[in-house]
PDB file of N, CA and C in Angstrom:
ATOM      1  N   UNK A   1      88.246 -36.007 -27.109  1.00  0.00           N
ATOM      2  CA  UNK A   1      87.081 -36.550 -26.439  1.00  0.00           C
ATOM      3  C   UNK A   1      87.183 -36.343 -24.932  1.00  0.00           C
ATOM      4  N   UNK A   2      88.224 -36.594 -24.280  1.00  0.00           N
ATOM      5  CA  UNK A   2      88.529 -36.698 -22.880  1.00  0.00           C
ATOM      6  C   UNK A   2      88.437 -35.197 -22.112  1.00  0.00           C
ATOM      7  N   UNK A   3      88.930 -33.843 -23.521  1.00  0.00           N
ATOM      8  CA  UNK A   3      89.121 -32.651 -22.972  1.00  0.00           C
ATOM      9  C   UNK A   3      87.385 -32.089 -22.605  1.00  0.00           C
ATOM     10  N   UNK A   4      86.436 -32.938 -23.813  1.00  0.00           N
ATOM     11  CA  UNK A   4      85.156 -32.518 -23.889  1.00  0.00           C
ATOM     12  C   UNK A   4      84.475 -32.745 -22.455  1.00  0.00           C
ATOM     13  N   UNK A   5      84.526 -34.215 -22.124  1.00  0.00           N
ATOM     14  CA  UNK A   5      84.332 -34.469 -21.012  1.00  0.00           C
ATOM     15  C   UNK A   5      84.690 -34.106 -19.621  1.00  0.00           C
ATOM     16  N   UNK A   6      85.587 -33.353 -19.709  1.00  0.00           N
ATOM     17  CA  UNK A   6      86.262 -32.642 -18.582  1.00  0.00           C
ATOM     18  C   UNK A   6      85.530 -31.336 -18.633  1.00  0.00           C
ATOM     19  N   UNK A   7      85.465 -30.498 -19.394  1.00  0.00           N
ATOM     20  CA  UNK A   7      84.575 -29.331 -19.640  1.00  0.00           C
ATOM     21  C   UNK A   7      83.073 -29.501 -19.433  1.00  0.00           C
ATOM     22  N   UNK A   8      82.616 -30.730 -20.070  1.00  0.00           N
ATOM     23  CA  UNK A   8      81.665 -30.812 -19.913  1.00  0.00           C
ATOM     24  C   UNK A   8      81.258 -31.408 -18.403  1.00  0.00           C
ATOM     25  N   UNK A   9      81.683 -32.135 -17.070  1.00  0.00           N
ATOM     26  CA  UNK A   9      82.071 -31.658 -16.090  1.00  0.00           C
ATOM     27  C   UNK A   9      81.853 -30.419 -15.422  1.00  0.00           C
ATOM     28  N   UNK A  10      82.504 -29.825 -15.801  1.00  0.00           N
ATOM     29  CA  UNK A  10      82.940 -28.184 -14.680  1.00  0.00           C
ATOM     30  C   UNK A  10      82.012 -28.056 -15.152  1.00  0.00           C
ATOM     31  N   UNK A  11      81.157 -27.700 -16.409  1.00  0.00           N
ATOM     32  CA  UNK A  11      80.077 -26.738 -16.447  1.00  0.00           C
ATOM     33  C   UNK A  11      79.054 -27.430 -15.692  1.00  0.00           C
ATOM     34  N   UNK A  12      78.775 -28.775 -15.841  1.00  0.00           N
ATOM     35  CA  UNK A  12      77.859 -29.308 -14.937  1.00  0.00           C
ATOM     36  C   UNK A  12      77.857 -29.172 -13.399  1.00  0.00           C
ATOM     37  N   UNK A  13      79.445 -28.846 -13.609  1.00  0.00           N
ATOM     38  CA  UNK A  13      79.361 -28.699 -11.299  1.00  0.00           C
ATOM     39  C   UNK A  13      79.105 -27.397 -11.510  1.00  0.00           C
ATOM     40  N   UNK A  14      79.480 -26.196 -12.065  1.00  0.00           N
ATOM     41  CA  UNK A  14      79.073 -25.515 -11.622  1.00  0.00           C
ATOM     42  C   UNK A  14      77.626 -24.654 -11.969  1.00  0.00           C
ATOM     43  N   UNK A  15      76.718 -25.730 -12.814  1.00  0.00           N
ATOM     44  CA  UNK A  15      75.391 -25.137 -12.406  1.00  0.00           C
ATOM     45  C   UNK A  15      74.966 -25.566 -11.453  1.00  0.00           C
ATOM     46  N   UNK A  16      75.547 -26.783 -10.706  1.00  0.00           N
ATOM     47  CA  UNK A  16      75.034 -27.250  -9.541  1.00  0.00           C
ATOM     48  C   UNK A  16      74.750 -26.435  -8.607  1.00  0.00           C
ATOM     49  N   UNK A  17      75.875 -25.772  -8.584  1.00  0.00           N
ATOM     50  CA  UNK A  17      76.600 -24.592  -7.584  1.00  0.00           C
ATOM     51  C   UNK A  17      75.649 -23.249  -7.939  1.00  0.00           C
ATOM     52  N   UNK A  18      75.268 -23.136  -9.115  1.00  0.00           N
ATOM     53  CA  UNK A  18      74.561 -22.000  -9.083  1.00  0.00           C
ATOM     54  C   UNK A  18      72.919 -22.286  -8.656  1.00  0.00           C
ATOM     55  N   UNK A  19      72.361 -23.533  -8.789  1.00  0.00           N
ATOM     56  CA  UNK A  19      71.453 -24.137  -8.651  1.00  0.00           C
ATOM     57  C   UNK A  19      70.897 -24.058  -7.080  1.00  0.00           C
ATOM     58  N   UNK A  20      72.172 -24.711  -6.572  1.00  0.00           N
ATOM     59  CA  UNK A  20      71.986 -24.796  -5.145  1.00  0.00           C
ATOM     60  C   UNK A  20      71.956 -23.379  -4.275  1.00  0.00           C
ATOM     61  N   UNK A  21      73.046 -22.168  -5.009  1.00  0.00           N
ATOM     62  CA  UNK A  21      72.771 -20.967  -4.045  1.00  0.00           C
ATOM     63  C   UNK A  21      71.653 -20.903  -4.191  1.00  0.00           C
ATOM     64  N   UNK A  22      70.654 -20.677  -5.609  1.00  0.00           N
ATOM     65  CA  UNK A  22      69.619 -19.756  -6.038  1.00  0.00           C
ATOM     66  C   UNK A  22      68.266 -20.608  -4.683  1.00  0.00           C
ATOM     67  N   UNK A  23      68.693 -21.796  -4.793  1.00  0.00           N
ATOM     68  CA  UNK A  23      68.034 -22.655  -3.907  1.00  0.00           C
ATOM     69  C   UNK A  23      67.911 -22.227  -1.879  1.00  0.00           C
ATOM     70  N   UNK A  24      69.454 -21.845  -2.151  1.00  0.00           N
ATOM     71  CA  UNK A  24      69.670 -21.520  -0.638  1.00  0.00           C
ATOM     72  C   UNK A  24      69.290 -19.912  -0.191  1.00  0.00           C
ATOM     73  N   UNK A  25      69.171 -19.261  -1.560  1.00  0.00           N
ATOM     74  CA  UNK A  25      68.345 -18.052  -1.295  1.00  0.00           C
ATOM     75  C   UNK A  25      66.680 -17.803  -0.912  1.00  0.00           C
ATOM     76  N   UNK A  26      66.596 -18.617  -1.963  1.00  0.00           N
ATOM     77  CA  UNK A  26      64.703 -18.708  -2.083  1.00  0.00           C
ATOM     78  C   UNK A  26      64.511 -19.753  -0.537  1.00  0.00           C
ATOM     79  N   UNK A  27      64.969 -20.080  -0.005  1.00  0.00           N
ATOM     80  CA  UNK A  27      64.874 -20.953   1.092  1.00  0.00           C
ATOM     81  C   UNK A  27      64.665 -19.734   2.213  1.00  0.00           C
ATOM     82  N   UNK A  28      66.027 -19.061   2.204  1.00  0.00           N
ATOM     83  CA  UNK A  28      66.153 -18.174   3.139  1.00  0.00           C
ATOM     84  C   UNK A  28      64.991 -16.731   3.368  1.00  0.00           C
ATOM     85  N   UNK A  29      64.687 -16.628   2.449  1.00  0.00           N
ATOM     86  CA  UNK A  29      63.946 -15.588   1.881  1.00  0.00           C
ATOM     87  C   UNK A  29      62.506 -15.949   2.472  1.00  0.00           C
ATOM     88  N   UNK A  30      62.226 -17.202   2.206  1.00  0.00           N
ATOM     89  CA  UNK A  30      61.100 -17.525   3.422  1.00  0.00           C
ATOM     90  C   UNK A  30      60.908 -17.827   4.620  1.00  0.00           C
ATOM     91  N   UNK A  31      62.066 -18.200   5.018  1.00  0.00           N
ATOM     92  CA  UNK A  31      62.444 -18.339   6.253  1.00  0.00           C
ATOM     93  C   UNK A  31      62.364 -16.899   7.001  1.00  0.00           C
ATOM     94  N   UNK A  32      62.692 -15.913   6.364  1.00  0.00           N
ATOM     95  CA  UNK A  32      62.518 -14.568   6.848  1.00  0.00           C
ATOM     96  C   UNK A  32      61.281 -13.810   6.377  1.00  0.00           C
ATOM     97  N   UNK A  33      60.393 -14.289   6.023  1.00  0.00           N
ATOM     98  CA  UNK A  33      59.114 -13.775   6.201  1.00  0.00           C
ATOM     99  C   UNK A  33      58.152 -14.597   6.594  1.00  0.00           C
ATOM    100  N   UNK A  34      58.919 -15.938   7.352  1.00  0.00           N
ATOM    101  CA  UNK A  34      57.734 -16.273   8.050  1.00  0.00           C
ATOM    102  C   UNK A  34      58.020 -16.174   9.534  1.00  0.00           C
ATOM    103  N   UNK A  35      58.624 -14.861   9.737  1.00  0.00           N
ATOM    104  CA  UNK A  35      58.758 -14.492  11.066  1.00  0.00           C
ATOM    105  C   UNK A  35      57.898 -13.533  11.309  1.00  0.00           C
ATOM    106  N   UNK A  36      56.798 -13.472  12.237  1.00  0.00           N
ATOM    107  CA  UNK A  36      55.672 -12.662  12.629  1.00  0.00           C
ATOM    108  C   UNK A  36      56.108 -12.092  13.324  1.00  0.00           C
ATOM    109  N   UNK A  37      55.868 -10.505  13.300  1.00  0.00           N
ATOM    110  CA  UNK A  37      55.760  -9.330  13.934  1.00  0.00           C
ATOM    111  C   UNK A  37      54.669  -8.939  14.811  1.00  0.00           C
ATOM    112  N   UNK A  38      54.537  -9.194  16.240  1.00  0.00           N
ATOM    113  CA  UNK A  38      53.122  -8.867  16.725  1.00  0.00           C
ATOM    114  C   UNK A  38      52.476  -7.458  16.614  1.00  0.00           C
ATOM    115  N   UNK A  39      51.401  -7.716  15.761  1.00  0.00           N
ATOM    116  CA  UNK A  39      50.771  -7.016  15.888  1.00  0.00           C
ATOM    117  C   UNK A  39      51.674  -5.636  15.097  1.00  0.00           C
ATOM    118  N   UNK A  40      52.103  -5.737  14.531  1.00  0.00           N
ATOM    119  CA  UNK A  40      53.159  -5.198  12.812  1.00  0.00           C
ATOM    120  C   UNK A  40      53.493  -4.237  13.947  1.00  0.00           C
ATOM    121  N   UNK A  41      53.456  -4.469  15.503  1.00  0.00           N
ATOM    122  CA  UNK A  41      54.461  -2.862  15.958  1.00  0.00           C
ATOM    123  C   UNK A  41      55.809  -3.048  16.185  1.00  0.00           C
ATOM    124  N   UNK A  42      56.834  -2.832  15.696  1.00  0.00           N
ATOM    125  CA  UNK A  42      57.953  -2.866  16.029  1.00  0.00           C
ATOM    126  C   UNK A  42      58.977  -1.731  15.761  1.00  0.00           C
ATOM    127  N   UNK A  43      59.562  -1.724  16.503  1.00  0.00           N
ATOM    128  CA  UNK A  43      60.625  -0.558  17.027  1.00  0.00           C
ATOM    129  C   UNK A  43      62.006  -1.241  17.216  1.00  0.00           C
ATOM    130  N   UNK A  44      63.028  -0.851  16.210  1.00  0.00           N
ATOM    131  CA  UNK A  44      64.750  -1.207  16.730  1.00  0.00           C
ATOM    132  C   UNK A  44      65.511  -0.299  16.370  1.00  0.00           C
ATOM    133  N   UNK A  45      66.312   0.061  17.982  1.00  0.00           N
ATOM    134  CA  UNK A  45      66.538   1.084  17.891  1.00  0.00           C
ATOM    135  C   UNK A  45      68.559   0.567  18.389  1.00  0.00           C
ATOM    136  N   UNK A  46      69.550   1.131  17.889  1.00  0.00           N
ATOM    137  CA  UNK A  46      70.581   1.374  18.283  1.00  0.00           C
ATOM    138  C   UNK A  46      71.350   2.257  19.048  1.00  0.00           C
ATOM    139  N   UNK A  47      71.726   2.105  20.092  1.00  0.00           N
ATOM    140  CA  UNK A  47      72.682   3.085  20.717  1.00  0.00           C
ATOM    141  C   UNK A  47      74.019   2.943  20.933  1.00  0.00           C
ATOM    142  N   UNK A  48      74.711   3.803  20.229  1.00  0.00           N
ATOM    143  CA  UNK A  48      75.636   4.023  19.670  1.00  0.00           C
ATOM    144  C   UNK A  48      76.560   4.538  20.715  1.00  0.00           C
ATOM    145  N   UNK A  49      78.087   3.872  21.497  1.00  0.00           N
ATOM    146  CA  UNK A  49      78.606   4.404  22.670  1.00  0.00           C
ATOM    147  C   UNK A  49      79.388   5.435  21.867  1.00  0.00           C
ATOM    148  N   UNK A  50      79.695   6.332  22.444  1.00  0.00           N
ATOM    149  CA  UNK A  50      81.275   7.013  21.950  1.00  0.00           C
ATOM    150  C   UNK A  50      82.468   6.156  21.831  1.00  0.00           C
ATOM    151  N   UNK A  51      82.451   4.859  22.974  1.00  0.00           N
ATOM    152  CA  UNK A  51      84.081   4.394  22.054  1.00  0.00           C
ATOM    153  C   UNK A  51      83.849   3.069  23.091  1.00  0.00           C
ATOM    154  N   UNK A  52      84.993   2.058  23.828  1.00  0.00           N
ATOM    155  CA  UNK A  52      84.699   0.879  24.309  1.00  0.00           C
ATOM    156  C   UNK A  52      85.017   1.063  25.886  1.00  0.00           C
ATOM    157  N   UNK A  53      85.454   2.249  25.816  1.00  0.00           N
ATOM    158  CA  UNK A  53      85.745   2.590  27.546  1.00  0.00           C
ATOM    159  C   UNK A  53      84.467   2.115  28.494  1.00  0.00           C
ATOM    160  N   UNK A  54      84.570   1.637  29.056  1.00  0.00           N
ATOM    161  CA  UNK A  54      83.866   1.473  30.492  1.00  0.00           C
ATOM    162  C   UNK A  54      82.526   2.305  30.707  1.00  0.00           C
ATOM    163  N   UNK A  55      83.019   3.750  30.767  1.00  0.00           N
ATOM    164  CA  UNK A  55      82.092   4.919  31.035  1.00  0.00           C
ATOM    165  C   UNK A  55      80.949   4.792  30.319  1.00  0.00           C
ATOM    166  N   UNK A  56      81.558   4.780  28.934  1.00  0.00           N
ATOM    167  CA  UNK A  56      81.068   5.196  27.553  1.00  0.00           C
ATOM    168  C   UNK A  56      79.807   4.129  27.412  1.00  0.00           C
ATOM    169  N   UNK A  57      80.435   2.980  27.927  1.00  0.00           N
ATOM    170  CA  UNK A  57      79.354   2.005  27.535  1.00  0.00           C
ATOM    171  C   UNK A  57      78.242   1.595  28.791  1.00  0.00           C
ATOM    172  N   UNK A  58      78.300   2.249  29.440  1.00  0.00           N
ATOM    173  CA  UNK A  58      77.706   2.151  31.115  1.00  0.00           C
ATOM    174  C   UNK A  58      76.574   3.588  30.832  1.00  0.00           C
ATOM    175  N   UNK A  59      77.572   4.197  29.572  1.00  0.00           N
ATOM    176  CA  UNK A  59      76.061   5.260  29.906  1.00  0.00           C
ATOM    177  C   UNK A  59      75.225   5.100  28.380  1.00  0.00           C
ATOM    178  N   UNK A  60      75.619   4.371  27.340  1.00  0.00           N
ATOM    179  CA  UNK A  60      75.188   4.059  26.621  1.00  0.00           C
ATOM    180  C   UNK A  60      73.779   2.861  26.763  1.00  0.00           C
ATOM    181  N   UNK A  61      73.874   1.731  27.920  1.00  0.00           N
ATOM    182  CA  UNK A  61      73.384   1.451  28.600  1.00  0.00           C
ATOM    183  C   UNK A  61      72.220   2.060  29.527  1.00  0.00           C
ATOM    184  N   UNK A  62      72.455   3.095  30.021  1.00  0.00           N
ATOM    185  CA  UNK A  62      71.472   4.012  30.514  1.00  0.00           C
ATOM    186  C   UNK A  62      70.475   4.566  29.935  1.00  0.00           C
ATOM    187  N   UNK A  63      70.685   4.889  28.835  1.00  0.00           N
ATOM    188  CA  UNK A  63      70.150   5.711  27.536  1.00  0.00           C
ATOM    189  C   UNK A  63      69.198   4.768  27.156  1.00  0.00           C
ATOM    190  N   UNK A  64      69.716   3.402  26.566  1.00  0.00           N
ATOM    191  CA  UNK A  64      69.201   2.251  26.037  1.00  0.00           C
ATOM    192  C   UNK A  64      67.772   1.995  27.558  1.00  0.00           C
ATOM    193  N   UNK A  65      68.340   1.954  28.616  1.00  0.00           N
ATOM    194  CA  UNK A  65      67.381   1.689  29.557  1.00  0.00           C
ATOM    195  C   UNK A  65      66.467   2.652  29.820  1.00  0.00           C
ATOM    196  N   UNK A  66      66.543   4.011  29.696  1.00  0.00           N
ATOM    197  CA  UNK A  66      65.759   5.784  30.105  1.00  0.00           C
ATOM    198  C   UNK A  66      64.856   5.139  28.549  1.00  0.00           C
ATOM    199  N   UNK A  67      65.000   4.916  27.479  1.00  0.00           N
ATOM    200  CA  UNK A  67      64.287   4.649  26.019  1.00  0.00           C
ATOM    201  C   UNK A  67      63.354   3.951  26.618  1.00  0.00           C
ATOM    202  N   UNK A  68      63.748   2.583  26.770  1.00  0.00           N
ATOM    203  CA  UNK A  68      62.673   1.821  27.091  1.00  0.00           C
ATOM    204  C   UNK A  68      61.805   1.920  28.087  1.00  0.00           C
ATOM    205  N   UNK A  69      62.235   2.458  29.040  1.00  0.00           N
ATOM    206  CA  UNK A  69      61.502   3.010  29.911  1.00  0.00           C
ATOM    207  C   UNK A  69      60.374   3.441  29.692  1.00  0.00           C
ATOM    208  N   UNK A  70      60.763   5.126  28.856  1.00  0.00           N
ATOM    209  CA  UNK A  70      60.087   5.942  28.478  1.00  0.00           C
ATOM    210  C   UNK A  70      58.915   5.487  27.430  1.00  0.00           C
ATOM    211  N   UNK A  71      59.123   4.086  26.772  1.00  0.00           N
ATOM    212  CA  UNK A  71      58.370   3.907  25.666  1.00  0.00           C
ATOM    213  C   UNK A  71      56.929   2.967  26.270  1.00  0.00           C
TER     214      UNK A  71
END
């Protein structure tokens, strides 16, 4: 009787557990489409340095700034 109840337990926590992700998904899932895009134009763009040196990222920076510029 005691082993039943112990099993019967875990399976109950863990639909909780499955309950609550499926919960914390469908939550999230609207949370991210009720973020408005003005006017549906959007542009994201990455620039990518060659490595973490100083240079590298000073002109990666530049690039990122000549883009926007240009746009």
């Amino acid at each position: 009787m005691r082993k039943n109840l112990l099993r019967l337990s875990i399976v109950l926590l863990i639909g909780c557990f499955i309950i609550a992700g499926w919960g914390m998904l469908i939550w999230q899932a609207r949370q991210s489409a009720a973020v408005s895009i003005p006017n549906g134009d959007l542009i994201r763009l990455h620039v990518l340095a060659n490595s973490d040196k100083p240079q590298d990222q000073q002109l990666k920076l530049k690039v990122r700034d000549a883009v926007i510029a240009y746009l």
